[in-house]
Each structure stands twice: as C-alpha cells, then as structure tokens.
C-alpha atoms as a PDB file:
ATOM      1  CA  UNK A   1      92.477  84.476 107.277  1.00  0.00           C
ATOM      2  CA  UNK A   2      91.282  82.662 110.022  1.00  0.00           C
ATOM      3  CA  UNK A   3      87.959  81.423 108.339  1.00  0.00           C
ATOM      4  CA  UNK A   4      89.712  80.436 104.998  1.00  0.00           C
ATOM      5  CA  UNK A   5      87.916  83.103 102.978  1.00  0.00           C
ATOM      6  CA  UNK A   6      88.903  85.938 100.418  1.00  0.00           C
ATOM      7  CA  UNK A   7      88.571  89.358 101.634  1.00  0.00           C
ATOM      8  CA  UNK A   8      85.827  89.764  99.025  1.00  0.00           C
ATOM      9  CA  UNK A   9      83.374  86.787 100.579  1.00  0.00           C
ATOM     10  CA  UNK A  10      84.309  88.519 104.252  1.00  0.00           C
ATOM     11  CA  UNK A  11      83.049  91.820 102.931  1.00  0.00           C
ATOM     12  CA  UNK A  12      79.796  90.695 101.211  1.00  0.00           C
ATOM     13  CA  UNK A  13      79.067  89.130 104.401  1.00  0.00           C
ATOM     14  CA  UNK A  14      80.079  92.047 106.694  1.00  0.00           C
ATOM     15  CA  UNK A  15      79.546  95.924 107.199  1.00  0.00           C
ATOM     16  CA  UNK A  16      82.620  98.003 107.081  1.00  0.00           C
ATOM     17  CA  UNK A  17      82.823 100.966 109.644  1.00  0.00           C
ATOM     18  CA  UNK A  18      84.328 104.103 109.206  1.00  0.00           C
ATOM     19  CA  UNK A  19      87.585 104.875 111.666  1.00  0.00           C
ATOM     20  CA  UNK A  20      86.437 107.865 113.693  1.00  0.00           C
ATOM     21  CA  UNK A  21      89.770 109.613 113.190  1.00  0.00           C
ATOM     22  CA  UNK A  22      88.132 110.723 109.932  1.00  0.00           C
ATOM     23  CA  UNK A  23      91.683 109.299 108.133  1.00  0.00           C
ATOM     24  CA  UNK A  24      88.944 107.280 105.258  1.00  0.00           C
ATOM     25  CA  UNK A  25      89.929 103.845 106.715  1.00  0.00           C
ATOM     26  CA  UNK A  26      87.323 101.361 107.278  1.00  0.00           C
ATOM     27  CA  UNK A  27      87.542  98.830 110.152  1.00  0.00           C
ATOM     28  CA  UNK A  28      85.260  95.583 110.644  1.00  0.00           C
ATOM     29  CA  UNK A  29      84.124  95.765 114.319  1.00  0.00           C
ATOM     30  CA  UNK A  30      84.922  92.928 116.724  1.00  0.00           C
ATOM     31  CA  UNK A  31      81.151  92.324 116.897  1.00  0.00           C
ATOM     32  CA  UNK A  32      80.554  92.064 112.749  1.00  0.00           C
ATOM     33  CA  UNK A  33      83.886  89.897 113.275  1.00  0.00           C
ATOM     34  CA  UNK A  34      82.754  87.638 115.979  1.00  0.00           C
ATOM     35  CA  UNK A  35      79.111  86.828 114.205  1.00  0.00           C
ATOM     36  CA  UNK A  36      80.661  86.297 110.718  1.00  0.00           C
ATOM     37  CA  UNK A  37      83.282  83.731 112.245  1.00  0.00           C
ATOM     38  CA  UNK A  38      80.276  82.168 113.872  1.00  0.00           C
ATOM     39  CA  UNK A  39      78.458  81.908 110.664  1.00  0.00           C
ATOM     40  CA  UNK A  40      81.473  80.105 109.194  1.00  0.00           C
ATOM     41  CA  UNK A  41      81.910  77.448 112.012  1.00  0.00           C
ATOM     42  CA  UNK A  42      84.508  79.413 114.186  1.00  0.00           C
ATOM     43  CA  UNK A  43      84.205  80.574 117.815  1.00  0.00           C
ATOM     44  CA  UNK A  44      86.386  82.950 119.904  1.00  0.00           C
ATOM     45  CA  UNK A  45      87.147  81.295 122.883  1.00  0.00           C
ATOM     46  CA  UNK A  46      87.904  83.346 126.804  1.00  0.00           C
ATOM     47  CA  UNK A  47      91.089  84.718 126.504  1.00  0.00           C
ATOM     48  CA  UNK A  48      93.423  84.739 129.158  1.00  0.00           C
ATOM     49  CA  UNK A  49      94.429  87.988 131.510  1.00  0.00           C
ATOM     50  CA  UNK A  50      97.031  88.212 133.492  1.00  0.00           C
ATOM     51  CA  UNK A  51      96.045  91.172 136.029  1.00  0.00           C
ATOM     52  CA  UNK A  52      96.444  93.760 134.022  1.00  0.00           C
ATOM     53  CA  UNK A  53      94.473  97.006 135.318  1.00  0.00           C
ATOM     54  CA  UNK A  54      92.065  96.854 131.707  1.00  0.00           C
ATOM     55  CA  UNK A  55      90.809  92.825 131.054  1.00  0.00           C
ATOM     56  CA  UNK A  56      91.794  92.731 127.465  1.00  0.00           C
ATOM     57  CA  UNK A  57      94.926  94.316 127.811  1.00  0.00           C
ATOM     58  CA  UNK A  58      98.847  92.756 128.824  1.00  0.00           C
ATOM     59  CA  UNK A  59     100.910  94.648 131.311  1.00  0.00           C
ATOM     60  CA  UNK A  60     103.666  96.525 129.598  1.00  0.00           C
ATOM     61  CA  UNK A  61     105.673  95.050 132.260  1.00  0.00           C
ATOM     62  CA  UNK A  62     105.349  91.256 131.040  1.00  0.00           C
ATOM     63  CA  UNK A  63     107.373  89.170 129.299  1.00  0.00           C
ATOM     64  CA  UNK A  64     104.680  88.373 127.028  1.00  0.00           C
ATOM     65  CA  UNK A  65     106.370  85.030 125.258  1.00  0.00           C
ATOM     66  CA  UNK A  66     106.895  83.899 128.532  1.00  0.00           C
ATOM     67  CA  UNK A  67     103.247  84.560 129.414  1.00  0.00           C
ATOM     68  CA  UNK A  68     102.204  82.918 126.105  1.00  0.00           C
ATOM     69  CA  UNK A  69     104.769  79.608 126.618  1.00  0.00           C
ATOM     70  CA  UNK A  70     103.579  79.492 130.261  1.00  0.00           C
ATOM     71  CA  UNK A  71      99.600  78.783 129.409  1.00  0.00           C
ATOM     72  CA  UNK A  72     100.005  77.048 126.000  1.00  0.00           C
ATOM     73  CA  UNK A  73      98.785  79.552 124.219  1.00  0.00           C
ATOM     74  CA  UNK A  74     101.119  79.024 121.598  1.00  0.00           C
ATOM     75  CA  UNK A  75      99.282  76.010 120.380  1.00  0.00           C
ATOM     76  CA  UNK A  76      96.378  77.179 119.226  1.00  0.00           C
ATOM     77  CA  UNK A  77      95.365  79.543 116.433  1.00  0.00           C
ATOM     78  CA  UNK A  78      93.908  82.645 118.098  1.00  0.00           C
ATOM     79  CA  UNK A  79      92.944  86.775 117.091  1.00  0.00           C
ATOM     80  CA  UNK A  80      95.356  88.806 118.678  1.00  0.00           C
ATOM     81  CA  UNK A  81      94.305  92.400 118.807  1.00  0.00           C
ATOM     82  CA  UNK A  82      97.532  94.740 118.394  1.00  0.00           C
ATOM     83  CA  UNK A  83      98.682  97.767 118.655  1.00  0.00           C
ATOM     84  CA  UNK A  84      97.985  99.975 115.123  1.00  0.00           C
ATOM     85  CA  UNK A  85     101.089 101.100 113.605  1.00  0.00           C
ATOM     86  CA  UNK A  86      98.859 103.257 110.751  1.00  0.00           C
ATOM     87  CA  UNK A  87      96.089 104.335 113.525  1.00  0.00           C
ATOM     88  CA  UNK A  88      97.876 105.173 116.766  1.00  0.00           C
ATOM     89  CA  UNK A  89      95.568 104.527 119.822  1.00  0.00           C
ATOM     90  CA  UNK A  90      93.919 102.211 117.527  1.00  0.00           C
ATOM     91  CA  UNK A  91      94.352  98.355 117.956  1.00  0.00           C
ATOM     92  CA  UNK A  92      94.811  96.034 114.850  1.00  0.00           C
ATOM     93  CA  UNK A  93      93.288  92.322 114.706  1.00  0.00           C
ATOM     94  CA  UNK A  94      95.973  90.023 113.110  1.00  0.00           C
ATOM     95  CA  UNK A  95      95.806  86.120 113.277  1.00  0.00           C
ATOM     96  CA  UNK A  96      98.589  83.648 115.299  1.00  0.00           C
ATOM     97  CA  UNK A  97      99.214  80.663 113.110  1.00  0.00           C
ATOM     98  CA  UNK A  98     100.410  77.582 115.411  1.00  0.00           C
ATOM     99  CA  UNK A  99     101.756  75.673 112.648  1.00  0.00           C
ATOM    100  CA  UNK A 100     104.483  78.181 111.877  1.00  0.00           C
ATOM    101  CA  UNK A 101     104.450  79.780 115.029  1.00  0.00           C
ATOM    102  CA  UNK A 102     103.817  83.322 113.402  1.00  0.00           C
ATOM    103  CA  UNK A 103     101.122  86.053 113.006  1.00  0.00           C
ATOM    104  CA  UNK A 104      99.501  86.598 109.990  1.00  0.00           C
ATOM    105  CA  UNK A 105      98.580  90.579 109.313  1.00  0.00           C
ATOM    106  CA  UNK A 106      96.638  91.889 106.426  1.00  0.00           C
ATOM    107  CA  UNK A 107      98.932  94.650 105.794  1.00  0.00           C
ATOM    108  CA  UNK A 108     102.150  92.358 105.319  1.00  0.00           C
ATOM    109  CA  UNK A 109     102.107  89.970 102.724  1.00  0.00           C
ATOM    110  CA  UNK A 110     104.849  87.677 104.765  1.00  0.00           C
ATOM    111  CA  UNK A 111     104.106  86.326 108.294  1.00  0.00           C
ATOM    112  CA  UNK A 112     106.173  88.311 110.681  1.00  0.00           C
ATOM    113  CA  UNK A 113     107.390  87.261 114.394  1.00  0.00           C
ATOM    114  CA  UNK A 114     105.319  88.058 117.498  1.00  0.00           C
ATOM    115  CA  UNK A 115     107.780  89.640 118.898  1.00  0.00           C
ATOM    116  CA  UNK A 116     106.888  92.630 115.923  1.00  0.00           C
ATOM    117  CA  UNK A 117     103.724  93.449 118.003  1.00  0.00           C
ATOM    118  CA  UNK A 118     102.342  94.874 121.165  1.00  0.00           C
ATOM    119  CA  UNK A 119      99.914  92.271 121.755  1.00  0.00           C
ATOM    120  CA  UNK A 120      96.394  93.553 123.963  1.00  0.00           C
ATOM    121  CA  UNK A 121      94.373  90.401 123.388  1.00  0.00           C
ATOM    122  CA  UNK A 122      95.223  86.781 122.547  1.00  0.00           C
ATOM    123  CA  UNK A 123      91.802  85.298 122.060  1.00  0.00           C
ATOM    124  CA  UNK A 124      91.816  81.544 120.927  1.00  0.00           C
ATOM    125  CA  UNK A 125      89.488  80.313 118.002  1.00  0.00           C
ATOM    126  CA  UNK A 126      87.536  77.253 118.327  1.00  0.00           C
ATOM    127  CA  UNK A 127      86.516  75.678 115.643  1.00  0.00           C
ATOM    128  CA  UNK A 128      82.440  73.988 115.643  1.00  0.00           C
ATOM    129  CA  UNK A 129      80.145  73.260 113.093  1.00  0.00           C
ATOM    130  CA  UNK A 130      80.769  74.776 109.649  1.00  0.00           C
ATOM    131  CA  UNK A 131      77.468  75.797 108.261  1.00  0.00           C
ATOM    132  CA  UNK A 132      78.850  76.069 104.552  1.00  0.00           C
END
C-alpha cells in the first residue's frame, strides 16, 4: 500500500516466510519489507518511544491519540505494527494514511479508525529517490 504497488509486484520482489505457529500463513519480514520499500524510493524513518520497558512497543497505560496528536505523528504516512487479531502474540503491519486520517489493513477492504488497533510501532515513511 504504502509503495503504490499490487500485491503481485510486492511478492515477485519479496520472499514470503512461513508463521512459526505452523497455522500455513506466510508473513513478509520487516527486513524483506524495509529493503523492498528502499528499492521503490521509500525509507522508514526513527520512530518515536515513549518509555515503554520494550523500544518498539507503547505502554498499555497511554493514551495513544494523545501521544500521536502530541508529536505530529498524525501527519505523516507511517507502518504501524499492530497487534494480530488472526495470530495472537503476533504483530500485524498495516499503513496510517494522513490524508484521511485512517489505517489501511490488508485484511479489510475499508480503512478502519486507529482507535481499532493496539498500536506497538508507529514508524514514519520517508519518501527519496524512486528508482523505477
């Protein structure tokens, strides 16, 4: 979504990975994520903690919109990894769209609130040179 490609050009340019679960599902893994977004002119950018006890992960105690409003992290598009409703103890990468101030996820075909999600990253996206 983020890179403006089908899910067929993703795949021919990316290896799948089995979940470990052994439920059949396949996963793309951050790192096949983060060198195909390169490839296409996209880079993750540092995303922001706020003292929670694992770097990547949001307190359960925050008011995570408030969080989000407070650094401007609304304004941007950004991966968000999320908590897997279909894999529990398994995150989920869905997209933020600025524009329309909702997250884009794979297994919806509508944009749904944030407020849907247990969000564990926010990590902004960058945009550079485009090498296509």
């Amino acid at each position: 979504m983020l890179s403006g490609r089908t899910l067929e050009q993703v795949l021919k340019r990316c290896e799948l990975r089995d979940a470990p679960n052994g439920s059949g599902k396949q996963y793309l893994t951050t790192r096949e994520t983060v060198r195909f977004l390169n490839r296409v002119g996209l880079h993750l950018g540092v995303w922001p903690n706020w003292g929670a006890e694992n770097p990547y992960c949001f307190r359960d105690d925050e008011d995570f919109s408030v969080a989000m409003t407070c650094e401007g992290l609304e304004k941007w598009p950004a991966l968000l990894c999320v908590d897997s409703r279909t894999l529990p103890g398994f995150e989920h990468a869905v997209v933020w769209c600025p524009e329309r101030r909702l997250v884009l996820d794979p297994q919806h075909d509508e944009a749904q609130p944030i407020s849907r999600y247990r969000v564990r990253a926010w990590i902004p996206v960058v945009p550079f040179a485009d090498d296509d």
